[in-house]
N, C-alpha and C. Protein backbone atom coordinates (compact mmCIF):
# COMPACT_ATOMS: atom_id res chain seq x y z
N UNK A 1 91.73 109.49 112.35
CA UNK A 1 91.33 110.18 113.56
C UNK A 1 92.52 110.30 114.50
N UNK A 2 93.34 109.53 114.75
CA UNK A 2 94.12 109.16 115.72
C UNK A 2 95.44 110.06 115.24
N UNK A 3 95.55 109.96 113.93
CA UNK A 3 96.63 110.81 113.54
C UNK A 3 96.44 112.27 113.17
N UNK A 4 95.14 112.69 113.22
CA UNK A 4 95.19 114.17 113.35
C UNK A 4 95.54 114.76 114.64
N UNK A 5 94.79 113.77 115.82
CA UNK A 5 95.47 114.07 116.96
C UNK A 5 96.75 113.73 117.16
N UNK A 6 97.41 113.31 116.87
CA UNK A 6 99.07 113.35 117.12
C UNK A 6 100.27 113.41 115.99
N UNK A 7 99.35 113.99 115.07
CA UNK A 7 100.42 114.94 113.65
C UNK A 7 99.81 116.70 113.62
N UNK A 8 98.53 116.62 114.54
CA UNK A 8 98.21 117.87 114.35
C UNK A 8 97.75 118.63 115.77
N UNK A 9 97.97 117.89 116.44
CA UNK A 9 97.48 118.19 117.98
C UNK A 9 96.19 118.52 118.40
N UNK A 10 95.63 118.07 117.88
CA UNK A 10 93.99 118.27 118.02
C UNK A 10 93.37 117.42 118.93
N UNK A 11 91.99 117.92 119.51
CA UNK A 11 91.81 117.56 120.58
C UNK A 11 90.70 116.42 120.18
N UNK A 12 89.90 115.20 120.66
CA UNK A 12 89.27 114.81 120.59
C UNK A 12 88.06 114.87 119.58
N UNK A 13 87.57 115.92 120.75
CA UNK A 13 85.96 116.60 120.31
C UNK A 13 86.28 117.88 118.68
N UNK A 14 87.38 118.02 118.59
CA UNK A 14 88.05 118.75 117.52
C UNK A 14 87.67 117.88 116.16
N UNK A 15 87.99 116.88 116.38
CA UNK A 15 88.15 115.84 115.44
C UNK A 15 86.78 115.37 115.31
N UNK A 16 86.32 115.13 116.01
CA UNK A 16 84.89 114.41 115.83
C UNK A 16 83.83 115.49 115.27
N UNK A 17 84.04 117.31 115.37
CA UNK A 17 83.46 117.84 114.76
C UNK A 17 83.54 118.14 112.85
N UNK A 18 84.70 117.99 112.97
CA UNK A 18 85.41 117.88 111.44
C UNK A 18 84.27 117.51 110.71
N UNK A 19 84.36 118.48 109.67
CA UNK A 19 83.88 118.03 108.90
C UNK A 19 84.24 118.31 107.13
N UNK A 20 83.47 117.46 105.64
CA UNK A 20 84.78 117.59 104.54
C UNK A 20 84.79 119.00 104.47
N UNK A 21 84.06 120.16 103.96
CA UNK A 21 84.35 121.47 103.93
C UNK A 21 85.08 122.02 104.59
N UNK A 22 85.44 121.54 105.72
CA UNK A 22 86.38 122.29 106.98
C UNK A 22 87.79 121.64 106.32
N UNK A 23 88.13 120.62 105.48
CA UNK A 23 89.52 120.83 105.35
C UNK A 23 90.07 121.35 103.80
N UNK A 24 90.93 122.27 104.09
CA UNK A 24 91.53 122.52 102.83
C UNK A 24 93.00 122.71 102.89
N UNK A 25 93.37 121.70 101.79
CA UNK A 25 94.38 121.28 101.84
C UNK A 25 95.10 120.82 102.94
N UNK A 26 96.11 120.95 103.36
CA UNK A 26 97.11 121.13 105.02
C UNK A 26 96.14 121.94 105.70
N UNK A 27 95.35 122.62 105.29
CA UNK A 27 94.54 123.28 106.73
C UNK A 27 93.25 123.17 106.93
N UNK A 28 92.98 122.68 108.45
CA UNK A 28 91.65 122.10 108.68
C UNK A 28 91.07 123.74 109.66
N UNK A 29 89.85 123.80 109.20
CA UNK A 29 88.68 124.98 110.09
C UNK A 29 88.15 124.26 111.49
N UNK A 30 88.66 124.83 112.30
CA UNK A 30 87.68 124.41 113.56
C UNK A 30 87.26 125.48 113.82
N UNK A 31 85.39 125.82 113.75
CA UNK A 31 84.55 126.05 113.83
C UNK A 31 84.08 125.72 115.71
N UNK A 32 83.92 126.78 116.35
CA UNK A 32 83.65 127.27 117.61
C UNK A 32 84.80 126.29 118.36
N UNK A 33 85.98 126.70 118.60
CA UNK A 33 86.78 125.76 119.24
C UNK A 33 86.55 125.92 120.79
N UNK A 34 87.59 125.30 121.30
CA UNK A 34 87.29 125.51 122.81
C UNK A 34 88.22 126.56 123.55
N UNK A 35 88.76 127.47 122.72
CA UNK A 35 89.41 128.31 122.91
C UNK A 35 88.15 129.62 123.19
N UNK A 36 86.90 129.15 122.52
CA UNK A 36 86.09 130.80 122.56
C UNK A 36 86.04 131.42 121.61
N UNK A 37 87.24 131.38 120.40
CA UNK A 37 87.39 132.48 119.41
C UNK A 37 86.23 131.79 118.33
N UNK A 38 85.86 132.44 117.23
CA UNK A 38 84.30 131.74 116.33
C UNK A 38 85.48 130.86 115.32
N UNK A 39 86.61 130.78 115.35
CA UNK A 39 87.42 129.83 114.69
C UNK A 39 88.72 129.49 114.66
N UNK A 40 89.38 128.72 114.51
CA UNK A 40 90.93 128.47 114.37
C UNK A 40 91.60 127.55 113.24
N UNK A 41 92.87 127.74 113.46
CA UNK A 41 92.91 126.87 111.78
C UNK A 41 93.98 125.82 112.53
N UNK A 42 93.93 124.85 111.91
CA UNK A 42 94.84 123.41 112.55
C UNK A 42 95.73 123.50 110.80
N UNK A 43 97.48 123.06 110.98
CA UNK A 43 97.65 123.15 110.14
C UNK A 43 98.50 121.25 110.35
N UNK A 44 98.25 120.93 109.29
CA UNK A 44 98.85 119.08 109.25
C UNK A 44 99.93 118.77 108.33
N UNK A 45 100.69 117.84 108.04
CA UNK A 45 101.52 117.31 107.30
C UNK A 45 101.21 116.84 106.09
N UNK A 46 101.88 117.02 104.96
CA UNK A 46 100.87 116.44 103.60
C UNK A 46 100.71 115.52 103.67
N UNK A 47 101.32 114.45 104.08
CA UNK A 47 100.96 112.95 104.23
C UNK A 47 99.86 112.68 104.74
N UNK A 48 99.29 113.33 105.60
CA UNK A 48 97.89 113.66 106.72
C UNK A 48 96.89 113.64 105.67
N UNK A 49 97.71 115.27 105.23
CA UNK A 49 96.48 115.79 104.60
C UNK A 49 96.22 114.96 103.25
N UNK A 50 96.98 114.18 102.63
CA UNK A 50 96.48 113.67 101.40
C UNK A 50 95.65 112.50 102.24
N UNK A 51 95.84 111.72 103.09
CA UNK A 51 95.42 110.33 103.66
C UNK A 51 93.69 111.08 103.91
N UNK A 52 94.11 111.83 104.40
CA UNK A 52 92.58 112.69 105.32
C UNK A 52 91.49 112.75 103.36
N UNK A 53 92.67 113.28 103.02
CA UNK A 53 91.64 114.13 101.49
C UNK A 53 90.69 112.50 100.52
N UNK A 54 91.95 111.44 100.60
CA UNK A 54 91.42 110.21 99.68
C UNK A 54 90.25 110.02 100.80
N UNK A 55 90.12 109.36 101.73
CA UNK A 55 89.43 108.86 103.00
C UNK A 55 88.21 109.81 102.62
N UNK A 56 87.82 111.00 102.30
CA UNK A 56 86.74 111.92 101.98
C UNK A 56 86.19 111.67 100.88
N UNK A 57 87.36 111.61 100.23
CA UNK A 57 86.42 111.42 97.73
C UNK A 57 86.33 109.67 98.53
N UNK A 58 87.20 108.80 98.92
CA UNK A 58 86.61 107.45 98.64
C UNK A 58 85.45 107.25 99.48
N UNK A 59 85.06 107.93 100.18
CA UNK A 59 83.83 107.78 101.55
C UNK A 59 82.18 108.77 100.54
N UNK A 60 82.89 109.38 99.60
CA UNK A 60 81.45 109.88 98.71
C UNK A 60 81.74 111.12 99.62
N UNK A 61 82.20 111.86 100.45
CA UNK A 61 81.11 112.62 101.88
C UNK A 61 80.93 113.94 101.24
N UNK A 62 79.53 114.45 101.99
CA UNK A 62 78.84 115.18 101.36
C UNK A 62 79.95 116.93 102.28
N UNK A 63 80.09 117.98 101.95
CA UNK A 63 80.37 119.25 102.26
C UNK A 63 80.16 119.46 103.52
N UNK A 64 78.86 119.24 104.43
CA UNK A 64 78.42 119.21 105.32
C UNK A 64 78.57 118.28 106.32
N UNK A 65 78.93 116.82 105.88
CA UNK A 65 78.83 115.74 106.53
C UNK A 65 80.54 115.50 107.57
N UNK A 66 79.96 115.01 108.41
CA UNK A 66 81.03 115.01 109.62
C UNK A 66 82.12 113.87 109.07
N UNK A 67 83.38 113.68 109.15
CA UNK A 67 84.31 112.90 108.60
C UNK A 67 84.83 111.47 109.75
N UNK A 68 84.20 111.93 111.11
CA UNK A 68 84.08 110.76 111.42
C UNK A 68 82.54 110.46 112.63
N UNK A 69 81.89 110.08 112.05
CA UNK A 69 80.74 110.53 112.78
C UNK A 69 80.63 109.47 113.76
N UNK A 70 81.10 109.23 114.81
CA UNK A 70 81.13 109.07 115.99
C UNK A 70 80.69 109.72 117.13
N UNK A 71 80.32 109.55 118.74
CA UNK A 71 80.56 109.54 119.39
C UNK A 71 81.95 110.19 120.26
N UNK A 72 81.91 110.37 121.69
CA UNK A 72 83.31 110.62 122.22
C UNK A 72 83.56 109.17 122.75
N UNK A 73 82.42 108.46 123.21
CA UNK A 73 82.29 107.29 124.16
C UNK A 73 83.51 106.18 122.78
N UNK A 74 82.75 106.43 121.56
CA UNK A 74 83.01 105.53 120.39
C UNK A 74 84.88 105.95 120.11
N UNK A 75 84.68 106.68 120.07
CA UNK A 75 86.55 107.25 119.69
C UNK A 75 87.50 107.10 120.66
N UNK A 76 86.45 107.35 122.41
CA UNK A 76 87.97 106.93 123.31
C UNK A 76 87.99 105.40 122.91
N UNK A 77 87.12 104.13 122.54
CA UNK A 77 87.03 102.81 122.87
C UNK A 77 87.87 102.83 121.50
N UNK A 78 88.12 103.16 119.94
CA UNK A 78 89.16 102.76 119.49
C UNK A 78 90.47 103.34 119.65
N UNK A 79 90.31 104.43 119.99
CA UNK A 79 92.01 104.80 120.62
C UNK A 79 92.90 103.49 121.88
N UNK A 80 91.57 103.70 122.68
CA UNK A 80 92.27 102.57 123.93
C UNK A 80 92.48 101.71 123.19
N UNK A 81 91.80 100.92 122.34
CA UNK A 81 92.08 99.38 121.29
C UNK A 81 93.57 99.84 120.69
N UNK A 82 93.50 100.88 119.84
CA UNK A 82 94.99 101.05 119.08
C UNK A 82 95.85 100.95 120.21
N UNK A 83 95.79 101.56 121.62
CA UNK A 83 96.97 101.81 122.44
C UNK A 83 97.11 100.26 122.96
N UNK A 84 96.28 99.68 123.14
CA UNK A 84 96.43 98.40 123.36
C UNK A 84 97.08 97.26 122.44
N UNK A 85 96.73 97.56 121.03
CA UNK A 85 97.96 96.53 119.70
C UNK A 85 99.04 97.05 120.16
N UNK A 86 99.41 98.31 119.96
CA UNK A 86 100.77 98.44 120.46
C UNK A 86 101.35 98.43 121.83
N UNK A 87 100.73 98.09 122.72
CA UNK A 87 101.24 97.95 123.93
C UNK A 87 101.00 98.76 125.06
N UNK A 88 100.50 99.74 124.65
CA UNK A 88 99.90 100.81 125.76
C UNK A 88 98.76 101.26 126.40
N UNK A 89 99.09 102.17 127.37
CA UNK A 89 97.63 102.60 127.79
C UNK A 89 97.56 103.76 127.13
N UNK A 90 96.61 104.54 126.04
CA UNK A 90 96.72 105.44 125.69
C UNK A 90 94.98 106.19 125.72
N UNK A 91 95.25 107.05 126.21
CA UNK A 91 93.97 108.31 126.60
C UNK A 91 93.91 109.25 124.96
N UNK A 92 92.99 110.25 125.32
CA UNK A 92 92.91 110.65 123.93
C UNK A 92 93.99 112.06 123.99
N UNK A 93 93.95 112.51 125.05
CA UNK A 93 94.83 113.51 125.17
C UNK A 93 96.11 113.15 125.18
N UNK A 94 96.60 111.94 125.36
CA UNK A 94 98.09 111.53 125.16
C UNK A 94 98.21 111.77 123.55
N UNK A 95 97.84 111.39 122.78
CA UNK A 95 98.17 111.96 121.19
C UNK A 95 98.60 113.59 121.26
N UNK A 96 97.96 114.13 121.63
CA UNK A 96 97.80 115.90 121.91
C UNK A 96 99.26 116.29 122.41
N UNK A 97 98.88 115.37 123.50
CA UNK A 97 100.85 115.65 124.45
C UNK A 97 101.92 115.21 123.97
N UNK A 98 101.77 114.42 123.05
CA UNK A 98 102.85 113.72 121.72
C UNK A 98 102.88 114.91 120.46
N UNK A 99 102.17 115.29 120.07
CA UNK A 99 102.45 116.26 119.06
C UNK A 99 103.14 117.12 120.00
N UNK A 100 103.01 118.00 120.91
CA UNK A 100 103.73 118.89 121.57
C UNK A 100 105.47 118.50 121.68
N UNK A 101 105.40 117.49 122.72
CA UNK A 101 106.14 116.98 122.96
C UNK A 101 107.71 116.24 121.75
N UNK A 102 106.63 115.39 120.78
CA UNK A 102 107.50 115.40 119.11
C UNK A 102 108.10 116.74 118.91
N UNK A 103 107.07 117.70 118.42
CA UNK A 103 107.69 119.10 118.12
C UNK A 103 108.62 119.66 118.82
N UNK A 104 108.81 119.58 120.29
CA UNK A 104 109.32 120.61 120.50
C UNK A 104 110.78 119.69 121.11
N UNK A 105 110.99 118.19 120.90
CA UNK A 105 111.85 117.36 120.64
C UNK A 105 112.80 117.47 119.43
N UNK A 106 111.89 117.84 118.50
CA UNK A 106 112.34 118.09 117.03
C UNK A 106 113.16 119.51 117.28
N UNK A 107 112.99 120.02 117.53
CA UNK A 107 113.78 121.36 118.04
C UNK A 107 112.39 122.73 117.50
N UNK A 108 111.34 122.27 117.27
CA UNK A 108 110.28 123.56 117.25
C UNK A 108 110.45 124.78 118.25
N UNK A 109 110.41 125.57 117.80
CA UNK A 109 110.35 126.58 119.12
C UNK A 109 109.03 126.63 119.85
N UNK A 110 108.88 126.63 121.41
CA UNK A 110 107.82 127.18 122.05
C UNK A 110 107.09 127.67 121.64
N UNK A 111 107.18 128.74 120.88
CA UNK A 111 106.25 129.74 120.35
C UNK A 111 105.33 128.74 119.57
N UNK A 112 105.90 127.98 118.32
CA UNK A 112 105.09 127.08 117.57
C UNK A 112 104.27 126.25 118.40
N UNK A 113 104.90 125.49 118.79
CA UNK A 113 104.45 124.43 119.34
C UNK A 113 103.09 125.18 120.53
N UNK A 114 103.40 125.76 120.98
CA UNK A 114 102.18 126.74 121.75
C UNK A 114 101.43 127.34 121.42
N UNK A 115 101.44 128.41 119.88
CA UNK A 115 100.39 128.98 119.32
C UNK A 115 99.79 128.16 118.06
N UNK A 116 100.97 127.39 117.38
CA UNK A 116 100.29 126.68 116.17
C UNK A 116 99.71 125.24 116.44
N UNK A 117 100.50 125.06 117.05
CA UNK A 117 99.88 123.27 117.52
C UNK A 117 98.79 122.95 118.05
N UNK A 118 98.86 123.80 119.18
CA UNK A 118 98.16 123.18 120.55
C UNK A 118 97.12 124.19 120.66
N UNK A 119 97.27 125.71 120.24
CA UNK A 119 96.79 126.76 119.74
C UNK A 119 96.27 127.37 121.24
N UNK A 120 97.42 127.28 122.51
CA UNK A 120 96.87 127.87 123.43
C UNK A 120 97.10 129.23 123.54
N UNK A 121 96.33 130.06 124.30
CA UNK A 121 96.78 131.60 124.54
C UNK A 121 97.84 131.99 125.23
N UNK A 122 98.36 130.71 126.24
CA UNK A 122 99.31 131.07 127.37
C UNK A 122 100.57 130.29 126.68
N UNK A 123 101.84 130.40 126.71
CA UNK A 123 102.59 129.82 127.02
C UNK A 123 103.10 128.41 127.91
N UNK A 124 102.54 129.33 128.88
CA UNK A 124 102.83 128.37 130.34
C UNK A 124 101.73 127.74 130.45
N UNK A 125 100.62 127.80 129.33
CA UNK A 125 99.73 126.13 129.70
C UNK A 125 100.60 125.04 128.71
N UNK A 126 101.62 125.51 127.73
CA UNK A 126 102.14 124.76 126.88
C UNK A 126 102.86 123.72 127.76
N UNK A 127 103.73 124.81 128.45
CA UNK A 127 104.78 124.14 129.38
C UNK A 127 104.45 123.17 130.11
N UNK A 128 103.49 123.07 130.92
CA UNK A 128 103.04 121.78 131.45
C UNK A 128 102.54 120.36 130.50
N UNK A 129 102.74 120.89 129.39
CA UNK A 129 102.58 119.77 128.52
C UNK A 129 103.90 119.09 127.75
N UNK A 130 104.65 120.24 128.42
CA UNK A 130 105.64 119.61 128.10
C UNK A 130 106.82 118.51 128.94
N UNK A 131 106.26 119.03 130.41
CA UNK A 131 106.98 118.16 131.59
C UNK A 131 108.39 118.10 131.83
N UNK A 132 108.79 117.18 132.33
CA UNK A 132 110.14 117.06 132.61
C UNK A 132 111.39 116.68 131.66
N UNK A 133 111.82 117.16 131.71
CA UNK A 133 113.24 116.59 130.82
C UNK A 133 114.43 115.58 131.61
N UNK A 134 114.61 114.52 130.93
CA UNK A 134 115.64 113.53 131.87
C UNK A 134 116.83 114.27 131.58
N UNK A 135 118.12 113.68 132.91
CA UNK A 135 119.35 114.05 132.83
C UNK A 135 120.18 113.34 131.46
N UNK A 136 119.46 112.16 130.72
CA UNK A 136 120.06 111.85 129.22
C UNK A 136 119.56 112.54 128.55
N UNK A 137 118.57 113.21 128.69
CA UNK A 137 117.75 113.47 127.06
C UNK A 137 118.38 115.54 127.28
N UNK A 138 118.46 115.69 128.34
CA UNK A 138 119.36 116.93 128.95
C UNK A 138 120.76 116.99 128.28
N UNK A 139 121.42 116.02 128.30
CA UNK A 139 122.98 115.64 127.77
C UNK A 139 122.91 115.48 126.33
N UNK A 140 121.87 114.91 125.98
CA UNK A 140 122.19 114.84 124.24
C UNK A 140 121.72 115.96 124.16
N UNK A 141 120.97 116.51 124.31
CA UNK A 141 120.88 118.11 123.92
C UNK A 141 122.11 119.40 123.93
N UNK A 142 122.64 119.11 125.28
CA UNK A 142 123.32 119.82 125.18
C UNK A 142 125.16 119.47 123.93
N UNK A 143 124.96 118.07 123.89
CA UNK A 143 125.89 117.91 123.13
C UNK A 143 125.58 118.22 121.82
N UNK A 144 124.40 117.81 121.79
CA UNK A 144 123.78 118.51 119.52
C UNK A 144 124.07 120.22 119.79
N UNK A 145 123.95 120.79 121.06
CA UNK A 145 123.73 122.50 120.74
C UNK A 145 125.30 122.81 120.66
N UNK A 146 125.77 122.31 121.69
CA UNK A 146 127.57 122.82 121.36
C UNK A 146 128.97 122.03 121.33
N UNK A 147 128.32 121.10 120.58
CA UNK A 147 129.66 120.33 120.04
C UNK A 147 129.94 120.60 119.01
């Protein structure tokens, strides 16, 4: 759960609708997203997607059946637990702002990271997810682009 939201940028309630028919292969169906459109496609890492695919054949789950059938109340209380082993305070949308943020660290272009990731219509709702840039993380950049 935790790693679709922050290998695939998916939102919460995204995840908790999932279900096994909705994934194939690297690409998962979200079915009435919160975008409005009647669907969108989430695309993941094979590592994801094989972890996601065993977790389905070893769970029996039926075509129809939800892959993590939870609650929202139930999924923020183990996210906060995970953010807590490792040391943090972590919300469910902080995973979301980490895939963005990873990607477009990694050198993704905007465009990706805004239409494929996060799958917004605007640009500039990307950008606020992307925030500030420090005066180090400014300098190594500019030294990887033209040294």
């Amino acid at each position: 759960m935790l790693e679709l939201m922050a290998r695939g940028g998916m939102r919460i309630g995204e995840v908790l609708k999932l279900r096994a028919m909705d994934v194939d292969d690297r690409k998962l169906l979200l079915i009435s997203p919160k975008s409005g459109r009647q669907s969108e496609v989430v695309f993941i890492p094979k590592k994801v997607a094989d972890r996601l695919k065993d977790y389905i054949h070893s769970n029996k789950m039926a075509p129809d059946q939800r892959i993590f059938p939870a609650g929202y109340t139930s999924a923020r209380r183990i996210l906060k637990k995970a953010g807590r082993k490792v040391g943090i305070e972590l919300n469910p949308h902080d995973l979301r702002r980490h895939a963005a943020t990873y990607a477009s660290r990694a050198g993704a272009p905007l465009e990706i990271v805004s239409k494929i990731i996060l799958r917004h219509a605007n640009l500039s709702t990307t950008q606020r997810y992307l925030g500030k840039v420090s005066d180090v993380e400014a300098m190594r950049w500019i030294e990887n682009i033209f040294a």
